[in-house]
Structures are given as structure tokens and as C-alpha cells.
Protein backbone atom coordinates (compact mmCIF):
# COMPACT_ATOMS: atom_id res chain seq x y z
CA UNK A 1 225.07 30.51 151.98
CA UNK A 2 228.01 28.21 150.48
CA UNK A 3 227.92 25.08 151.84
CA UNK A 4 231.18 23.54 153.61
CA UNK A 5 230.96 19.89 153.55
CA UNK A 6 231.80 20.01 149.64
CA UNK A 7 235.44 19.89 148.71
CA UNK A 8 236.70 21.93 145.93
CA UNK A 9 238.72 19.62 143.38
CA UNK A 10 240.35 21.21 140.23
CA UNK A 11 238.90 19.94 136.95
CA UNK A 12 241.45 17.39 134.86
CA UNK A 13 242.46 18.37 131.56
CA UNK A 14 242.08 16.05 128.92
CA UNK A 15 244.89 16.24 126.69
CA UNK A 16 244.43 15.97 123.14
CA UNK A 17 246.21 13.05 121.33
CA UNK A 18 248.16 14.38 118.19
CA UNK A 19 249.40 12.20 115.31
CA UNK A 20 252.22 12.32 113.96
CA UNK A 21 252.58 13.74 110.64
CA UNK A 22 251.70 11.24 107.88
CA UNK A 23 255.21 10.76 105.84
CA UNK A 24 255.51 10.89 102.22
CA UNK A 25 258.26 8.96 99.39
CA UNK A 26 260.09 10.64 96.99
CA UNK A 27 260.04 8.07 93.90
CA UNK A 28 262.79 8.63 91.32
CA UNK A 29 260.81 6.50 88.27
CA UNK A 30 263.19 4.91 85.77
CA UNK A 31 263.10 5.91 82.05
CA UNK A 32 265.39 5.05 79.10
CA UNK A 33 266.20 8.35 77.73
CA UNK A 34 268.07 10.26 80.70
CA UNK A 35 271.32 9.71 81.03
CA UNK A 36 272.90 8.05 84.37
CA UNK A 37 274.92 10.79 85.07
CA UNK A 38 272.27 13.59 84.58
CA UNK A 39 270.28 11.37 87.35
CA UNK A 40 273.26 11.45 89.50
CA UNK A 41 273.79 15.41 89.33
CA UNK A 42 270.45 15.99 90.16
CA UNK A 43 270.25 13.72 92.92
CA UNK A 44 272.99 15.40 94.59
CA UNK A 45 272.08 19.22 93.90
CA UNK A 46 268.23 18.53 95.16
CA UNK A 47 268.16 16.12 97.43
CA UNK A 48 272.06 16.15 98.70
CA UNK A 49 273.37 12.83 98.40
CA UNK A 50 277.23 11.79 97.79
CA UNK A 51 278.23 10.67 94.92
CA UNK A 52 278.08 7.23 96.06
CA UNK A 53 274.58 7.22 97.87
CA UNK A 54 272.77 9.02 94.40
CA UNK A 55 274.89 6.69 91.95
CA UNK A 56 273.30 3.65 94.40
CA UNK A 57 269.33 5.14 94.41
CA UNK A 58 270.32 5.65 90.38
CA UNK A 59 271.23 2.51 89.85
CA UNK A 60 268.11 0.95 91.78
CA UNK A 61 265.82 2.50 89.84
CA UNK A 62 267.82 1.75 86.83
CA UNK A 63 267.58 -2.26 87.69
CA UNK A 64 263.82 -2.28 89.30
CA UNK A 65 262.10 0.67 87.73
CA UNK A 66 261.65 2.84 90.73
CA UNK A 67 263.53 3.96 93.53
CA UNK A 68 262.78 5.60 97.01
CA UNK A 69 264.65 9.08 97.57
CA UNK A 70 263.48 10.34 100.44
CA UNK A 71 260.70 10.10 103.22
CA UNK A 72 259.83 13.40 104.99
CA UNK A 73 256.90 15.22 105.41
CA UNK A 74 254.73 16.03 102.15
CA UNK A 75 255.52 19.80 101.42
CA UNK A 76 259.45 19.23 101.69
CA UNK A 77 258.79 15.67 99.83
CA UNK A 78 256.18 17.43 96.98
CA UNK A 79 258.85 20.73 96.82
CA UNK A 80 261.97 18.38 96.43
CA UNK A 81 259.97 16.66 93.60
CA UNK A 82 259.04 19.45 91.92
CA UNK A 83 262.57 21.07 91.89
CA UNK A 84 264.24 18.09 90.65
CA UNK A 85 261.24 17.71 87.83
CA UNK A 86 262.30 21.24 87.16
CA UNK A 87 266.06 20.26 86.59
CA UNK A 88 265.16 17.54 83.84
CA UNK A 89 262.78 19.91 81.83
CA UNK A 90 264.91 22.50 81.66
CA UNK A 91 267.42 20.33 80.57
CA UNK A 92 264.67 18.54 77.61
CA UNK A 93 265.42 15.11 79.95
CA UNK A 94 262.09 13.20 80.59
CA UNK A 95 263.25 12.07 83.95
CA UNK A 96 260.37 11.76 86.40
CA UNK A 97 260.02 12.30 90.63
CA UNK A 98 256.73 11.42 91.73
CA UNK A 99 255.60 11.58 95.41
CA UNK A 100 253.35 8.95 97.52
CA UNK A 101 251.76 8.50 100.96
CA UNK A 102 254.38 5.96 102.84
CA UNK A 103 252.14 3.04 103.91
């Protein structure tokens, strides 16, 4: 026999907390072999930069060793890397884009 006196509440749902997806740098290293306008083309074929924005992240790197490209999430940041990387070695260029957690 169901008793009356107990009222019926509806269980609360927890909801799950999610994280937002950890970000990832693009790092266009500097070397002394490539030339400046190589850098530049390939800057604005892969990652779509002006002319002005790629000749400003060339130049950076240029001047401090290493330059940020691009923070997005790590399989557009790794395949962006990879394709530019491509570029130079097809082209015998030792230029170098590495990829890195963002802190």
C-alpha cells in the first residue's frame, strides 16, 4: 500500500563541468638560410595573413628568434604546422613551424 504523506520530488541533474579546449601556438622559429620573402609567401598561403601582418610575424622572428603565428586548437595548430613545414622542404628551405601548449 503506497504511502501518501511522502511527496514525490524530481531528482536534480548534476551537470557536468566541461573545459574548454586547451589552445596551442604556432611558432615560426628563425633560421639564417630562408629567405624573407619565402617566409612571407608561406605565411600568407597557410596561415592567411596580408602582406603586412606575415611581413610583421617575419620580421619578429627575424629580430627575436621566434615568433607566435597562431593560437587555435591543436589539430588545426599541428595541421597548419605541418603544411607550412611541407612548403619549405619541398622548396630545400630549412624553415621551421613548431607547435606548443599556450600556458
Amino acid at each position: 500500500m503506497p504511502r501518501k504523506d511522502i511527496a514525490v520530488q524530481p531528482k536534480e541533474r548534476a551537470k557536468p563541468k566541461l573545459e574548454r579546449p586547451r589552445l596551442y601556438k604556432v611558432i615560426l622559429n628563425n633560421d639564417d638560410y630562408t629567405p624573407r620573402e619565402f617566409v612571407t609567401i608561406v605565411l600568407k598561403a597557410v596561415f592567411r595573413m596580408s602582406a603586412e601582418t606575415s611581413n610583421r610575424v617575419m620580421m619578429t622572428a627575424h629580430k627575436f628568434g621566434k615568433a607566435v603565428v597562431v593560437v587555435c586548437a591543436k589539430d588545426i595548430a599541428e595541421t597548419k604546422s605541418s603544411e607550412a613545414n611541407d612548403l619549405a622542404k619541398e622548396a630545400s628551405f630549412p624553415l621551421l613551424f613548431t607547435t606548443e601548449p599556450e600556458e
